[in-house]
N, C-alpha and C. Protein backbone atom coordinates (compact mmCIF):
# COMPACT_ATOMS: atom_id res chain seq x y z
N UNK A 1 208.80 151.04 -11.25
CA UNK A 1 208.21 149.72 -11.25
C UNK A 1 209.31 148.69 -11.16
N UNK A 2 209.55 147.61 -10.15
CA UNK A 2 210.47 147.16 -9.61
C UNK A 2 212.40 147.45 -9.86
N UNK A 3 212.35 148.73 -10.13
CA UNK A 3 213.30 149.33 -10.31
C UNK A 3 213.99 149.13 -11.83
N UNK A 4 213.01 149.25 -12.98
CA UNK A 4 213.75 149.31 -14.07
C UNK A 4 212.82 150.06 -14.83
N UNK A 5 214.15 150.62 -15.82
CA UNK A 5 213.71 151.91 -16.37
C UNK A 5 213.14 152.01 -17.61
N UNK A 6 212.17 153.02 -18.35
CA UNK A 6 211.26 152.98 -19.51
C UNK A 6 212.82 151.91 -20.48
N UNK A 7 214.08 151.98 -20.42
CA UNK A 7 214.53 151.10 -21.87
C UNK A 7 214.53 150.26 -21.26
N UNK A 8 214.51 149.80 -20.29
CA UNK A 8 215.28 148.69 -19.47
C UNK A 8 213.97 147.68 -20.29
N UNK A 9 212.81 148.29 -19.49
CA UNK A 9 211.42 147.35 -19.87
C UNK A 9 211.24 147.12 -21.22
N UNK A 10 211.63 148.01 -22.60
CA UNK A 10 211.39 147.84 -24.01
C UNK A 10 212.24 146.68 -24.21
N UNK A 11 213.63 146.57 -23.52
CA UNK A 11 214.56 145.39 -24.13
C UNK A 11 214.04 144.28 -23.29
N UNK A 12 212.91 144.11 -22.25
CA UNK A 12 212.78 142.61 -21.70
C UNK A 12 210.93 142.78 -22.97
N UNK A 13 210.63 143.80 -23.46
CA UNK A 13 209.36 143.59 -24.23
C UNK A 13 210.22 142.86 -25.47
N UNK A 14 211.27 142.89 -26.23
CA UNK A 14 211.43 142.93 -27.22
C UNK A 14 211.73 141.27 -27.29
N UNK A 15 213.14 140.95 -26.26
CA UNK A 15 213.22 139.88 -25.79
C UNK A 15 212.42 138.90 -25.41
N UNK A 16 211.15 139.32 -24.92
CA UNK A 16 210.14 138.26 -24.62
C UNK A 16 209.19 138.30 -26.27
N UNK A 17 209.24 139.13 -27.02
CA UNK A 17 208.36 138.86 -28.23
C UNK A 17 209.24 137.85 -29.13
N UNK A 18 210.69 137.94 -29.21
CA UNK A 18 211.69 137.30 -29.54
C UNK A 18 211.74 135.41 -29.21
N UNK A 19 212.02 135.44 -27.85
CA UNK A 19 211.87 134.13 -27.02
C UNK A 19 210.32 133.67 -27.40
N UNK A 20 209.10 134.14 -26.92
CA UNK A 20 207.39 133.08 -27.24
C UNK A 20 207.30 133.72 -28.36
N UNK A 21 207.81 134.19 -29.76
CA UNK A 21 207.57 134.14 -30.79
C UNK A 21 206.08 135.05 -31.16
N UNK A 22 205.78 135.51 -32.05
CA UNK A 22 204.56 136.62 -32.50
C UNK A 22 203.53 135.32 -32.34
N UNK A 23 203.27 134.39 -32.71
CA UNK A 23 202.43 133.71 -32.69
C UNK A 23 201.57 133.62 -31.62
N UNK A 24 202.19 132.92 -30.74
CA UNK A 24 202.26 132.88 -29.15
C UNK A 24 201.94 133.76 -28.12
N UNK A 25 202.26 135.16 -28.64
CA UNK A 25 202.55 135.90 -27.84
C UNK A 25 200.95 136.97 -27.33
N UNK A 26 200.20 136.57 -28.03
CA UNK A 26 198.87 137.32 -27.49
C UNK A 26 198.19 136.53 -26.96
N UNK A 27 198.15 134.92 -26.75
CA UNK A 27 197.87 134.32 -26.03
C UNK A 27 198.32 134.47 -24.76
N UNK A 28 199.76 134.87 -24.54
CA UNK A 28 200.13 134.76 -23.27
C UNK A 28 199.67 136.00 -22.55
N UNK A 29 199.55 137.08 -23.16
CA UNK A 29 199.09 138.46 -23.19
C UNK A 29 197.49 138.23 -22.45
N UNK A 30 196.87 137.75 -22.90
CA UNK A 30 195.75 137.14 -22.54
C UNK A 30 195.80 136.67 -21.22
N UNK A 31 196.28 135.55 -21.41
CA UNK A 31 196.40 134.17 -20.08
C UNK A 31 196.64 135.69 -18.66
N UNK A 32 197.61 136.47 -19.05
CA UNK A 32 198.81 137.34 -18.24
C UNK A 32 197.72 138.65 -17.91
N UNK A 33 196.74 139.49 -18.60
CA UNK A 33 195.40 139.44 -18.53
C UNK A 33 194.46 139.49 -17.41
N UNK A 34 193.86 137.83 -17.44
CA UNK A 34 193.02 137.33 -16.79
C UNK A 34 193.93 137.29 -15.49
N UNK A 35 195.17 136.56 -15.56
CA UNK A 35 195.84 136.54 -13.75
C UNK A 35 195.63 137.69 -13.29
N UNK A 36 195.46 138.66 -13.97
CA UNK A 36 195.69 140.06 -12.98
C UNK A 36 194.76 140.49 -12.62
N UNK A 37 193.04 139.98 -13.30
CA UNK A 37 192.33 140.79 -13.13
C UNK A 37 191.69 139.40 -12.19
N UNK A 38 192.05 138.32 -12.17
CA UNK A 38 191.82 137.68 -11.00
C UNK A 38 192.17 137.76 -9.56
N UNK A 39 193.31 138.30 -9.70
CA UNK A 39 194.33 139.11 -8.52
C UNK A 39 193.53 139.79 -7.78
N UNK A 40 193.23 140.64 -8.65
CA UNK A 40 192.54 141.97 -8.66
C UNK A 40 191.05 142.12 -8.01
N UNK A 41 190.15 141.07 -8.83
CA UNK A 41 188.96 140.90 -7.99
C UNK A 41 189.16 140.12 -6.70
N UNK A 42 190.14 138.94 -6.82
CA UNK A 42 190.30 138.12 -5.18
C UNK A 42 190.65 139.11 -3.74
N UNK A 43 191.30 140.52 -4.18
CA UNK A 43 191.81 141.30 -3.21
C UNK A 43 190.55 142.23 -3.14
N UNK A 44 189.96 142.96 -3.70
CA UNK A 44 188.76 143.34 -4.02
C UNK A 44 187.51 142.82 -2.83
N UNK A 45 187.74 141.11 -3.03
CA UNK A 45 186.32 140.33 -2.24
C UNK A 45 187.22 140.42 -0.90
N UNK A 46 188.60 140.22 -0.63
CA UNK A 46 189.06 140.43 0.43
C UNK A 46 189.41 141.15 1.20
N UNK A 47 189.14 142.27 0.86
CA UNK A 47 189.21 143.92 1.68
C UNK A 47 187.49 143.91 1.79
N UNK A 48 186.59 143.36 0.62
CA UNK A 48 184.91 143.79 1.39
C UNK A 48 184.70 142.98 2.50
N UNK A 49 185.34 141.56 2.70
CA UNK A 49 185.15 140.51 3.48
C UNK A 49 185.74 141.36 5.24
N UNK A 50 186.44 141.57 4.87
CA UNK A 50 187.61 142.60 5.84
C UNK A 50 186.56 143.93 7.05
N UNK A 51 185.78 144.22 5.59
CA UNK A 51 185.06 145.29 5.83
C UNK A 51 183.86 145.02 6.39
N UNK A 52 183.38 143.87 6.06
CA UNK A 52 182.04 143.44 6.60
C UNK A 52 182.42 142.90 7.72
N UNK A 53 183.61 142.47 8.30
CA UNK A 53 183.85 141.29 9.55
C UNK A 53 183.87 142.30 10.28
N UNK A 54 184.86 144.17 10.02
CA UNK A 54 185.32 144.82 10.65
C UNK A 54 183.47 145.63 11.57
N UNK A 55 182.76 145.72 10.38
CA UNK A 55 181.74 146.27 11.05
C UNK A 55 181.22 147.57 10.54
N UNK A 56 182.45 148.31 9.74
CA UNK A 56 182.14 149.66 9.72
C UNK A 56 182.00 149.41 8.37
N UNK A 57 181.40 150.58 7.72
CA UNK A 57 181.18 150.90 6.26
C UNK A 57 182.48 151.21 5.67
N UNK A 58 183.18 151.82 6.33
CA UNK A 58 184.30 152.30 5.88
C UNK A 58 185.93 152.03 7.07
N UNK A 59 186.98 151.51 6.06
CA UNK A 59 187.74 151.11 7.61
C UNK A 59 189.04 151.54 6.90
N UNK A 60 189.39 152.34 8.05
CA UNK A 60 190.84 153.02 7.54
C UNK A 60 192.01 152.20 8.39
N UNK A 61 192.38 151.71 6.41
CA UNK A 61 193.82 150.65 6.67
C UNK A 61 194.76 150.98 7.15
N UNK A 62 195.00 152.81 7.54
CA UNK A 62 196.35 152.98 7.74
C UNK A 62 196.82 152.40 9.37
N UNK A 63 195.10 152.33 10.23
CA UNK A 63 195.30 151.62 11.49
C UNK A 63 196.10 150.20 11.39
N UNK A 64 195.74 149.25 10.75
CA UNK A 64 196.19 148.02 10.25
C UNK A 64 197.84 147.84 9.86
N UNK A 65 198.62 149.18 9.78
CA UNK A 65 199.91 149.45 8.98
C UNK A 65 200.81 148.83 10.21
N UNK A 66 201.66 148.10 9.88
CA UNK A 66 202.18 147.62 11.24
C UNK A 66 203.54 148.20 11.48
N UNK A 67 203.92 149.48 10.52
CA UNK A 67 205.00 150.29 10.67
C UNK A 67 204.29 152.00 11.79
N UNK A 68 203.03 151.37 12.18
CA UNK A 68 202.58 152.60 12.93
C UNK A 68 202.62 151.72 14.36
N UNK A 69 202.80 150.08 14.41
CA UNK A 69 202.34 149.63 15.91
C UNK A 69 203.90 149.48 16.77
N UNK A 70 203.01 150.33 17.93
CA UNK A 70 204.26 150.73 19.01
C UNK A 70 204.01 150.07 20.08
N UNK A 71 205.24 148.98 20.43
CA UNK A 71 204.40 148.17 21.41
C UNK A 71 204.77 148.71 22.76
N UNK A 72 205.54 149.97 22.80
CA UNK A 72 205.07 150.27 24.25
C UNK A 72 203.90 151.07 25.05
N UNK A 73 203.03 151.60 23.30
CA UNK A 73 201.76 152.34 23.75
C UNK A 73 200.64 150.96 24.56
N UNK A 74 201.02 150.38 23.43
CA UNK A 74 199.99 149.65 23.39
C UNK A 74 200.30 148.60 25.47
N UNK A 75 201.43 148.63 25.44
CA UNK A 75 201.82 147.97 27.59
C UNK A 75 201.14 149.22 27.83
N UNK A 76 201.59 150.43 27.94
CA UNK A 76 200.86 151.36 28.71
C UNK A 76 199.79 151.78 29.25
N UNK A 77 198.75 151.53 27.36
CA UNK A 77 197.43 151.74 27.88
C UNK A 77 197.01 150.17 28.59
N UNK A 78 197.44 149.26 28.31
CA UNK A 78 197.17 147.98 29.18
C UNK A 78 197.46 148.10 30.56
N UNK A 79 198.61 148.82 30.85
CA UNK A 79 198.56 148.70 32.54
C UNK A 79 198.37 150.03 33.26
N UNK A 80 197.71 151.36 32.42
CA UNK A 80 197.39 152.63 33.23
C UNK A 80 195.96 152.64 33.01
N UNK A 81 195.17 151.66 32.16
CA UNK A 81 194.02 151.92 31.64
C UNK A 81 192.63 152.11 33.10
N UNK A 82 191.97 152.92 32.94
CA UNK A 82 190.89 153.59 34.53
C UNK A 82 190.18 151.84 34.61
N UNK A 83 190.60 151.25 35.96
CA UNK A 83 189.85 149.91 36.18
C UNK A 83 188.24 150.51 36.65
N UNK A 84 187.08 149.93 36.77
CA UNK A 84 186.14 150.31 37.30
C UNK A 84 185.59 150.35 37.98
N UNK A 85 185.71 151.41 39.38
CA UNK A 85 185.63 151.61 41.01
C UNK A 85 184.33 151.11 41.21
N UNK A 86 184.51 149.67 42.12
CA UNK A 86 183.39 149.05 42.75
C UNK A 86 182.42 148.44 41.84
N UNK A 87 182.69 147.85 41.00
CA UNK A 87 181.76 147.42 39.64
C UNK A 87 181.49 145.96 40.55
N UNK A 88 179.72 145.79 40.40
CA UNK A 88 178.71 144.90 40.63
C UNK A 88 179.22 143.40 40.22
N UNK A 89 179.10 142.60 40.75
CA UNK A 89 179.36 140.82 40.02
C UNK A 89 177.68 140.70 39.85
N UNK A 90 177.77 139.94 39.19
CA UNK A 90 176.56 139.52 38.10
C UNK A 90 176.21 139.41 38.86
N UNK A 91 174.39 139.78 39.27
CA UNK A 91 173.41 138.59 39.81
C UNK A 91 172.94 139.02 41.25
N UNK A 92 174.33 139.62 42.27
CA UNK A 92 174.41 139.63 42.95
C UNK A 92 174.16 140.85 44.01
N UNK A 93 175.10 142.00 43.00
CA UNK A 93 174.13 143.64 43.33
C UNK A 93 175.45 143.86 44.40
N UNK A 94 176.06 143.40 44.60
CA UNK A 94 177.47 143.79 45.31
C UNK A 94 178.60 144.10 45.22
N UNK A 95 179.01 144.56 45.65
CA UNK A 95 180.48 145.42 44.77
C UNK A 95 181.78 144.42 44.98
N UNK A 96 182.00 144.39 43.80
CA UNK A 96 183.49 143.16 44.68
C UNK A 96 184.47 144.46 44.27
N UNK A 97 185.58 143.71 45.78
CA UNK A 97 186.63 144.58 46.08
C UNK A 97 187.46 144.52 44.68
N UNK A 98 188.17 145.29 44.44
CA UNK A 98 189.49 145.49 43.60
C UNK A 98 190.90 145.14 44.95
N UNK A 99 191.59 144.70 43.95
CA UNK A 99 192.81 144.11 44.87
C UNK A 99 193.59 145.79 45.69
N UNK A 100 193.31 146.61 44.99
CA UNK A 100 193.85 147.67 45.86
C UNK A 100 192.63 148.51 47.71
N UNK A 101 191.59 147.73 47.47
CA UNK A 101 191.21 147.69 48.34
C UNK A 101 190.77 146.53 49.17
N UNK A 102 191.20 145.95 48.94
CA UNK A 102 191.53 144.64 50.02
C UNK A 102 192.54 144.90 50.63
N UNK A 103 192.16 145.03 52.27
CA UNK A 103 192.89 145.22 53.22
C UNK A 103 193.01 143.81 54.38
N UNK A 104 194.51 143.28 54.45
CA UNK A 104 194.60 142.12 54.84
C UNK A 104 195.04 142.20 56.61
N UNK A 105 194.89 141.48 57.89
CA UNK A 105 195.17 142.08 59.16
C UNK A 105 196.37 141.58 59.09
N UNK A 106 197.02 141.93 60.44
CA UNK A 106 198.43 141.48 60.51
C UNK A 106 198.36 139.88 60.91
N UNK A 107 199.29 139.26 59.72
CA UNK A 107 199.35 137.47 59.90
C UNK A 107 198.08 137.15 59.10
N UNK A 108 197.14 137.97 58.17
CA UNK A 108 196.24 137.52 57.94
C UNK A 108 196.50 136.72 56.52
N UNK A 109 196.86 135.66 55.99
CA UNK A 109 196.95 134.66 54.82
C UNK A 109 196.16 135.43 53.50
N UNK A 110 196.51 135.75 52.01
CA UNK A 110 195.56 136.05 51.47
C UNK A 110 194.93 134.94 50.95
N UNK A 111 193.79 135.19 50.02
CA UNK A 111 192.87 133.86 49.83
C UNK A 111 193.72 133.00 48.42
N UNK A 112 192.91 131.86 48.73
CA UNK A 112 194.44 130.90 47.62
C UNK A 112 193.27 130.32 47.09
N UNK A 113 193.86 130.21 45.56
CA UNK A 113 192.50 129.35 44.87
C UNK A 113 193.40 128.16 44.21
N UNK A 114 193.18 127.01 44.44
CA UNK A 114 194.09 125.91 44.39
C UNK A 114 194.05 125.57 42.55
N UNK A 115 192.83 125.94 41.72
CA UNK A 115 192.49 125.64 40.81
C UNK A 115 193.28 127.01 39.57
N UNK A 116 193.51 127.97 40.48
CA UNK A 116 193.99 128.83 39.59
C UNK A 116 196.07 128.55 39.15
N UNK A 117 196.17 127.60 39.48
CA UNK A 117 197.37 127.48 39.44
C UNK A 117 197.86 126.57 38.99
C-alpha cells in the first residue's frame, strides 16, 4: 500500500494520534470514513452510468485498458476492412460505383466537387 511497510504505517498511526490529539481523533476517523465511502459509491454510480450508456449488462473493462490499445491494429483494420461490393444509395435502387471501379477514358478529367474542398 503506497509502498510502506506494516511499521512504517504504525509510526505515521502513532504520530498522527500524537499530532490531532485522542480527542480529535475519532472525529477525523469519521469525517476520513464517510470520504471513502463517498468515493466509493460516486465510482460505483459511475461504472453503472458507464454500463447503461455502454448497452450491455455486463462490460468487460479490460477492453477500455489503454495499455492493451495498439494503434497500428487499430490503421489496419481501418484501411484493409471488406468495403461493400456495389451497395445501393438510398432511395434510388442503384449501385454506386466504388472508386476502384470507376474507369476513367484517356484525357478523361475525374469529377470535381468544388464544395468538398
Amino acid at each position: 500500500m503506497f509502498g510502506i511497510n506494516g511499521g512504517e504505517f504504525l509510526v505515521l498511526l502513532v504520530v498522527l494520534a500524537i499530532v490531532v490529539g485522542p480527542s480529535r481523533l475519532p472525529q477525523y476517523a469519521e469525517q476520513l470514513a464517510r470520504l471513502i465511502k463517498g468515493v466509493k459509491r460516486k465510482l460505483d454510480d459511475l461504472r453503472s452510468d458507464l454500463s447503461d450508456e455502454a448497452g450491455a449488462s455486463e462490460v468487460n473493462w479490460q477492453d477500455f485498458d489503454p495499455r492493451r490499445y495498439d494503434p497500428r491494429r487499430i490503421v489496419r483494420d481501418a484501411l484493409f476492412e471488406d468495403e461493400p461490393s456495389a451497395a445501393s444509395s438510398p432511395g434510388t435502387g442503384r449501385a454506386n460505383p466504388t472508386p476502384a471501379t470507376v474507369r476513367l477514358a484517356s484525357g478523361e478529367l475525374p469529377p470535381w466537387d468544388a464544395e468538398a474542398t
